[in-house]
N, C-alpha and C. Protein backbone atom coordinates (compact mmCIF):
# COMPACT_ATOMS: atom_id res chain seq x y z
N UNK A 1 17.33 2.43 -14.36
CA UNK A 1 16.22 3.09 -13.70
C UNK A 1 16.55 3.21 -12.21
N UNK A 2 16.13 4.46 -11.39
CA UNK A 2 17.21 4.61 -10.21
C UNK A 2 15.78 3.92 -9.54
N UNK A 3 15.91 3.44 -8.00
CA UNK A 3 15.25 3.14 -7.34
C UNK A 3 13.97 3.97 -7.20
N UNK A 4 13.90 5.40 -6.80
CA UNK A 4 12.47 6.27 -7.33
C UNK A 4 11.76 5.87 -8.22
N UNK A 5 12.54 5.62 -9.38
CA UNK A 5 11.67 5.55 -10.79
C UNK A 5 11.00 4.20 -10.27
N UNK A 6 11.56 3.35 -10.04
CA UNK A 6 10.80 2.20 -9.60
C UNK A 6 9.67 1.90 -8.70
N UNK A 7 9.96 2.39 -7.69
CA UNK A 7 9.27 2.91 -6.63
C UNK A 7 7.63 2.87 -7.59
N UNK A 8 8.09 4.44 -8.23
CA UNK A 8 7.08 5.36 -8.85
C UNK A 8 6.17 4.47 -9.51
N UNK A 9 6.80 3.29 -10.22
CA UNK A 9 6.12 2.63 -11.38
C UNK A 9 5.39 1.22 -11.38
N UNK A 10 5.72 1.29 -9.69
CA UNK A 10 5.36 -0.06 -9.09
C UNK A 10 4.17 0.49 -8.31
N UNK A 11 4.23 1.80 -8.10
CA UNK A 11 2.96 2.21 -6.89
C UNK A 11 1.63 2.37 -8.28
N UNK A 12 2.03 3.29 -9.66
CA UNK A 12 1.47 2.81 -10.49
C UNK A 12 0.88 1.54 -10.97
N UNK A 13 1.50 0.50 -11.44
CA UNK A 13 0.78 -0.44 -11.66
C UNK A 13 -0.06 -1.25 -10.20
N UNK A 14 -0.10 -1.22 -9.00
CA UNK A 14 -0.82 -1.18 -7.91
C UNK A 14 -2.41 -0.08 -8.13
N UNK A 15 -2.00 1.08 -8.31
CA UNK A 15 -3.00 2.21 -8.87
C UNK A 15 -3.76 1.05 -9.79
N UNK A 16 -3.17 1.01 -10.90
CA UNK A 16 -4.06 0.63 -12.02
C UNK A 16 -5.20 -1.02 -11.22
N UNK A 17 -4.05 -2.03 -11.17
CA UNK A 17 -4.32 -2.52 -10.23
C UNK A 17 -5.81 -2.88 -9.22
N UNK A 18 -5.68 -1.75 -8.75
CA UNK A 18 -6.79 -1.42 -7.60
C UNK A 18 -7.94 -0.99 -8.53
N UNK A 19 -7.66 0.14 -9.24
CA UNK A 19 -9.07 0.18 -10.32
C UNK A 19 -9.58 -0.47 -10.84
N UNK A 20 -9.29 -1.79 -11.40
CA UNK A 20 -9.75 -2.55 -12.11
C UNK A 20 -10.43 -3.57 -11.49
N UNK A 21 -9.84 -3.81 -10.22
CA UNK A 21 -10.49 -4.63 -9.22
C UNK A 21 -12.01 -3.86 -8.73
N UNK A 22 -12.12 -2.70 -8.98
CA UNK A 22 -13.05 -1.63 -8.26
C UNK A 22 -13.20 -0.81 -7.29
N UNK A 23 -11.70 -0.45 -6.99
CA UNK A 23 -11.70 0.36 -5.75
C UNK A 23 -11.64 1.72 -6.31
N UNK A 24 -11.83 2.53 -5.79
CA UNK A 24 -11.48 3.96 -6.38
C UNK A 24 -10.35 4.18 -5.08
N UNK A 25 -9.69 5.46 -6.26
CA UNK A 25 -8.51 5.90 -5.47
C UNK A 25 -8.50 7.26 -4.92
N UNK A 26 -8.25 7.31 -3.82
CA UNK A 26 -8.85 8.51 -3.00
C UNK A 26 -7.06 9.55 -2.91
N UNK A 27 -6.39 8.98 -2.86
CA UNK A 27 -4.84 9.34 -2.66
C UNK A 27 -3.76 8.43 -2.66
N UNK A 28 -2.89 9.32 -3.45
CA UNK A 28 -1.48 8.12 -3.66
C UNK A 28 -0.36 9.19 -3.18
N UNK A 29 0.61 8.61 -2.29
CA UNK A 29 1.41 8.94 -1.72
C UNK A 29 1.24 9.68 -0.75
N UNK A 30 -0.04 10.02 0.11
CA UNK A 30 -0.40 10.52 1.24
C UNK A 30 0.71 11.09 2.21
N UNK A 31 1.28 12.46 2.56
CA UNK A 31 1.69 12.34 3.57
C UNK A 31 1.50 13.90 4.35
N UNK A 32 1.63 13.65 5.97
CA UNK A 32 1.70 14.66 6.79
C UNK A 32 2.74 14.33 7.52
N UNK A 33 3.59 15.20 7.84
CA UNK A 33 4.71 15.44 8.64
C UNK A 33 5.86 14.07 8.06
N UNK A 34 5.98 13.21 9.58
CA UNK A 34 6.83 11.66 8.67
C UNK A 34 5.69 10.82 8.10
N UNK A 35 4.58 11.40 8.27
CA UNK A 35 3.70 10.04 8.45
C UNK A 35 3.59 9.52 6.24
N UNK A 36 3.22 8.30 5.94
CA UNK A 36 3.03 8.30 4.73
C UNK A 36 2.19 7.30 4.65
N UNK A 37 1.19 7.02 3.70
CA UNK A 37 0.71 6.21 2.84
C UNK A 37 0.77 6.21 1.46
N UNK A 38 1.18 5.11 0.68
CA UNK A 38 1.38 4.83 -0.51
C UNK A 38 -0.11 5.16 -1.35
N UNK A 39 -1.19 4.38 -1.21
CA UNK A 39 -2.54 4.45 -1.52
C UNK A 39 -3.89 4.44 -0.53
N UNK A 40 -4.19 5.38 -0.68
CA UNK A 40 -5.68 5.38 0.06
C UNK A 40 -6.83 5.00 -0.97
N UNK A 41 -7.81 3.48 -0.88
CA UNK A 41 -8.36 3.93 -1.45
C UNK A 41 -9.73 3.17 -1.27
N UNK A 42 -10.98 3.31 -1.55
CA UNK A 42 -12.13 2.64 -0.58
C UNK A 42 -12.95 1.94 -1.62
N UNK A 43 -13.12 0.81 -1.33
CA UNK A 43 -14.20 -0.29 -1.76
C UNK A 43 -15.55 -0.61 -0.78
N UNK A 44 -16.60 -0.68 -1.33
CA UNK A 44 -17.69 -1.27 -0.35
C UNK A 44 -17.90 -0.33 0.96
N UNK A 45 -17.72 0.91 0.54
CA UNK A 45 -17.71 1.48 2.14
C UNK A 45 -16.73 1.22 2.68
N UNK A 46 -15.77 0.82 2.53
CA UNK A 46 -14.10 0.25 3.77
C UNK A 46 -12.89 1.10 3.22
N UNK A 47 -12.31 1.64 3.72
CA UNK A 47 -11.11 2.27 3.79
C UNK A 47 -9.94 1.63 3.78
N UNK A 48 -9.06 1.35 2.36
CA UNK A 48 -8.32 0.87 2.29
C UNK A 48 -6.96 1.49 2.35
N UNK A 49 -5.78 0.98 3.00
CA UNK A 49 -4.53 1.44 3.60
C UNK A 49 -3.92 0.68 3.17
N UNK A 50 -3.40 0.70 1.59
CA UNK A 50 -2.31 0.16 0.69
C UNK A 50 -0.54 0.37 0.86
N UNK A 51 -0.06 -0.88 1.28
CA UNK A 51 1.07 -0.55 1.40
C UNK A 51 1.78 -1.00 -0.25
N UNK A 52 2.61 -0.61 -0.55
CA UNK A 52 3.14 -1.31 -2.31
C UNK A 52 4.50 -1.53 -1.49
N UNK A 53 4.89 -2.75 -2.26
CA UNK A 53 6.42 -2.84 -2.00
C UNK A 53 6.84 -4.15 -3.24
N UNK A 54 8.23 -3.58 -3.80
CA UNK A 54 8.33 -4.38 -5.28
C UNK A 54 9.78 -4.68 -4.84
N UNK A 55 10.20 -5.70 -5.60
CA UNK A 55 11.69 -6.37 -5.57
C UNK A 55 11.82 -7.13 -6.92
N UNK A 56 13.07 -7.32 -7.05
CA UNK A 56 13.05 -8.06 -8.43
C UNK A 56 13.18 -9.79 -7.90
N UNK A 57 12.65 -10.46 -9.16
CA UNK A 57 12.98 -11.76 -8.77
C UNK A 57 14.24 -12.29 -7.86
N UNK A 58 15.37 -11.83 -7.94
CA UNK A 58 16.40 -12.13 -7.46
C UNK A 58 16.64 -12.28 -6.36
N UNK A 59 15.36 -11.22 -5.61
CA UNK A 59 15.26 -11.23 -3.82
C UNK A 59 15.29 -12.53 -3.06
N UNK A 60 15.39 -12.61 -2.06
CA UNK A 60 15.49 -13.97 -1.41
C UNK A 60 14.21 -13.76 -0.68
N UNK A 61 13.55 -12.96 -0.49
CA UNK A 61 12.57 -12.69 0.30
C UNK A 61 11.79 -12.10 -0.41
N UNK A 62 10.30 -12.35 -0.22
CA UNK A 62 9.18 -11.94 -1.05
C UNK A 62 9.04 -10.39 -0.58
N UNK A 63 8.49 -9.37 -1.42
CA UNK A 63 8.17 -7.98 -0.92
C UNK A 63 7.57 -7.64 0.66
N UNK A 64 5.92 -8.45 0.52
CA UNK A 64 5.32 -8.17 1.78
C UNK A 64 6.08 -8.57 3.10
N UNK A 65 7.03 -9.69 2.46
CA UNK A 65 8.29 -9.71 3.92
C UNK A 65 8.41 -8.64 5.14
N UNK A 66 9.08 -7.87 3.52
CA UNK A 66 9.57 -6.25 4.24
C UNK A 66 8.72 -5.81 5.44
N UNK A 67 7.67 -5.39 5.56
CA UNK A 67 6.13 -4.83 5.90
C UNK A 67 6.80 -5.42 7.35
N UNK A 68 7.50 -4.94 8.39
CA UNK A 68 7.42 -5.06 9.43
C UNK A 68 7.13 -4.97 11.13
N UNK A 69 7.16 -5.22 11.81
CA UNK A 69 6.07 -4.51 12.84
C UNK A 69 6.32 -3.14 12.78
N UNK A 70 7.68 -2.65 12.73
CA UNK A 70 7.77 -1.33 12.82
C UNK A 70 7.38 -0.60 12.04
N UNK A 71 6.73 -0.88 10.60
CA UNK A 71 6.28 0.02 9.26
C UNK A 71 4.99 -0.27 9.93
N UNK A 72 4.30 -1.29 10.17
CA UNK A 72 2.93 -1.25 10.37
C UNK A 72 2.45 -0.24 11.19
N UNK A 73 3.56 -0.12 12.87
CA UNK A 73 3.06 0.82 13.19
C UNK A 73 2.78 2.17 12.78
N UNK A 74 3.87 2.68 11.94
CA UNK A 74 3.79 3.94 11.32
C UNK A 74 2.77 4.12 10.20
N UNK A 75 2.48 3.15 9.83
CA UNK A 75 1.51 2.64 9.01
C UNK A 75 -0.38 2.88 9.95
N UNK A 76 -0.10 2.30 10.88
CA UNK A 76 -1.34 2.40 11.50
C UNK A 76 -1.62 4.11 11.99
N UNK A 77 -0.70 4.93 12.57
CA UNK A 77 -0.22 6.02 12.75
C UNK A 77 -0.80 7.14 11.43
N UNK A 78 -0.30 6.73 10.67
CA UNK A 78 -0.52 6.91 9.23
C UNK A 78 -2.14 7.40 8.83
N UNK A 79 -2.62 6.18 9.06
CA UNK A 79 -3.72 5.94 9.05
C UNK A 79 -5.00 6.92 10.13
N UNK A 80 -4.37 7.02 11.41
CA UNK A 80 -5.07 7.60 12.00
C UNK A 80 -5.53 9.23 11.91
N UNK A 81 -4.11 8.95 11.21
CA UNK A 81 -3.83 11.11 10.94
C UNK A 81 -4.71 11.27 9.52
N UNK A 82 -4.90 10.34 8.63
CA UNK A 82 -5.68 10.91 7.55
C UNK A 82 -7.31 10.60 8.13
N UNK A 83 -7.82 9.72 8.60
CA UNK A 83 -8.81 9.50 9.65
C UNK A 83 -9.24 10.95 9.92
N UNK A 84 -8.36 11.04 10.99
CA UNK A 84 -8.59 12.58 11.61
C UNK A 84 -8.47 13.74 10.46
N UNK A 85 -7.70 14.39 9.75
CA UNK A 85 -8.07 14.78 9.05
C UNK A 85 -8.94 15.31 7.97
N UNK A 86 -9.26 14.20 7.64
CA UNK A 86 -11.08 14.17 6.69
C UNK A 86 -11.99 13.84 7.29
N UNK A 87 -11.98 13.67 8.81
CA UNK A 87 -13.14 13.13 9.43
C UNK A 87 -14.15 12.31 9.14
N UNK A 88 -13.60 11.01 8.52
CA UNK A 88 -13.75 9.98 8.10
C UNK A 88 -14.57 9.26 9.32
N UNK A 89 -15.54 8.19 9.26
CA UNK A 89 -16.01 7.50 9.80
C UNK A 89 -16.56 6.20 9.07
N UNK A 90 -15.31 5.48 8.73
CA UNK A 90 -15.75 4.08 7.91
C UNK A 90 -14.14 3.23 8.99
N UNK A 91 -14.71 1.64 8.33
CA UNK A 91 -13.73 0.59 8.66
C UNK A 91 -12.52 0.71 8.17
N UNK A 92 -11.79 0.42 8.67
CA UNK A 92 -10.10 0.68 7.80
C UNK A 92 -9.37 -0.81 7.60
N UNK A 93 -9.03 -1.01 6.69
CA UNK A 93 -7.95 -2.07 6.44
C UNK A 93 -7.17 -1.88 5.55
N UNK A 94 -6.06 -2.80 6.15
CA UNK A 94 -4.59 -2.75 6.13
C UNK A 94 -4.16 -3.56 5.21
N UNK A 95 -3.76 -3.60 3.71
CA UNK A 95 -3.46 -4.27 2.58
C UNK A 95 -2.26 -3.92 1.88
N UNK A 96 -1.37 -5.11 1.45
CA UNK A 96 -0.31 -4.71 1.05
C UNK A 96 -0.35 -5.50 -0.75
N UNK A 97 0.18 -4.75 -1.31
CA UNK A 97 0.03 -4.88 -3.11
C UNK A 97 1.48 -5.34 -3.21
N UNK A 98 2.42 -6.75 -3.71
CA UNK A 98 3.83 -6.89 -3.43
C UNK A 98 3.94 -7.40 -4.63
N UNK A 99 4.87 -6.77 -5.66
CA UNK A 99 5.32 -6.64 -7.39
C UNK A 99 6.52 -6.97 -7.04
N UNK A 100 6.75 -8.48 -7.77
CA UNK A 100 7.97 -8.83 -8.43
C UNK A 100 8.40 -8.71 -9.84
N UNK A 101 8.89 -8.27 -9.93
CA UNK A 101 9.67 -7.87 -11.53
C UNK A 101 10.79 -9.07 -11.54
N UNK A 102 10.24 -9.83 -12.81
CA UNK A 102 10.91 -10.37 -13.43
C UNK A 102 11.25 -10.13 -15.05
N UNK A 103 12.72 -9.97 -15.28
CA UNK A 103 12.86 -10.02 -17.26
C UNK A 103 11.95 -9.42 -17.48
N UNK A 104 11.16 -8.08 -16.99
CA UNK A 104 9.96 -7.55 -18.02
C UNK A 104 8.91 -7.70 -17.38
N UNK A 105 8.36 -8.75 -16.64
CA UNK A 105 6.95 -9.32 -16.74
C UNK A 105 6.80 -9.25 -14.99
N UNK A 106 5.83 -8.72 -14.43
CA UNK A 106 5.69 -7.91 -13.18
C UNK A 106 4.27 -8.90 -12.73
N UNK A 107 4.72 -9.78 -11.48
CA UNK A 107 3.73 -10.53 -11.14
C UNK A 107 3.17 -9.54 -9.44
N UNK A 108 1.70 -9.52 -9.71
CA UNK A 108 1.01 -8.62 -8.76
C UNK A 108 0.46 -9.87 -7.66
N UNK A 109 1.03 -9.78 -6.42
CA UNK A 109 -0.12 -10.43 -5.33
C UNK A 109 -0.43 -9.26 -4.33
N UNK A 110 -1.99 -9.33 -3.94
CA UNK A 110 -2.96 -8.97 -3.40
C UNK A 110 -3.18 -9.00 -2.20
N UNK A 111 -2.49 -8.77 -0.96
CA UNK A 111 -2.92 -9.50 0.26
C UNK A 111 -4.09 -8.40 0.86
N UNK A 112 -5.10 -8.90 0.73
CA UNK A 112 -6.02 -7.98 1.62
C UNK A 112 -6.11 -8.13 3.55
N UNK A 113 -6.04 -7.65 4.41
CA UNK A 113 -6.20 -7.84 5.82
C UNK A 113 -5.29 -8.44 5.96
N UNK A 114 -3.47 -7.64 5.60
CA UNK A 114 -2.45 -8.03 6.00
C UNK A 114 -2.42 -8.19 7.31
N UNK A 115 -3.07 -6.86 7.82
CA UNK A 115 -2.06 -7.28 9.81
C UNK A 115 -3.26 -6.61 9.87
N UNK A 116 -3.23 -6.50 11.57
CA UNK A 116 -4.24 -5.59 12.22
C UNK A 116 -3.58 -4.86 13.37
N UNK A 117 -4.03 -3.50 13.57
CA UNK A 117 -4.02 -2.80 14.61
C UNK A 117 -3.84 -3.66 16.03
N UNK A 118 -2.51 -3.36 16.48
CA UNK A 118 -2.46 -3.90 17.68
C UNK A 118 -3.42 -3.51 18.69
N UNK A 119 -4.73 -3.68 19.99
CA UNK A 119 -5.12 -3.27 20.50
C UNK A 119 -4.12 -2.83 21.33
């Protein structure tokens, strides 16, 4: 399976994921110009800004590792342009969904209010 396919099937089970928890999903794979988001999607009135990131067990480093100041910013960036766009006026937070694949069996952690907007 090439890295895309993975990608693809990890932002999926995140999708599913998020529904079941009760969020609805407003957009998956969001993008304008460089900017991207994986999942947009809102619970309780709040605007959620899903980052997905998957690795196989073998990693030495957990997924949300990855998620570094420099993605956040583009990430926050991200965020502002779909904001503006739909002329949105709710809270936004920043959550990352991080899938390890092991032998088959795909363990999901949840981090809600990963980082915050640098002032």
């Amino acid at each position: 399976m090439s890295t895309r396919e993975v990608g693809r099937q990890a932002e999926q089970q995140a999708v599913d994921y998020l529904k079941e928890q009760g969020f609805t999903i407003r957009d998956i794979n969001w993008q304008q110009g460089q900017k991207e988001i994986d999942i947009v999607a809102v619970k309780n009135g709040m605007l959620h800004i899903v980052e997905v990131r998957s690795l196989s067990s073998t990693s030495i480093m957990q997924p949300y590792q990855s998620v570094n100041r420099q993605k956040q910013k583009n990430l926050i960036r991200a965020a502002n342009a779909y904001i503006e766009k739909y002329g949105l006026d709710m809270e936004v937070q920043f959550d990352i969904i991080s899938l390890v694949r092991n032998k088959g069996f795909i363990e999901i952690e949840y981090i809600p209010n990963a980082f915050y907007p640098q002032l």
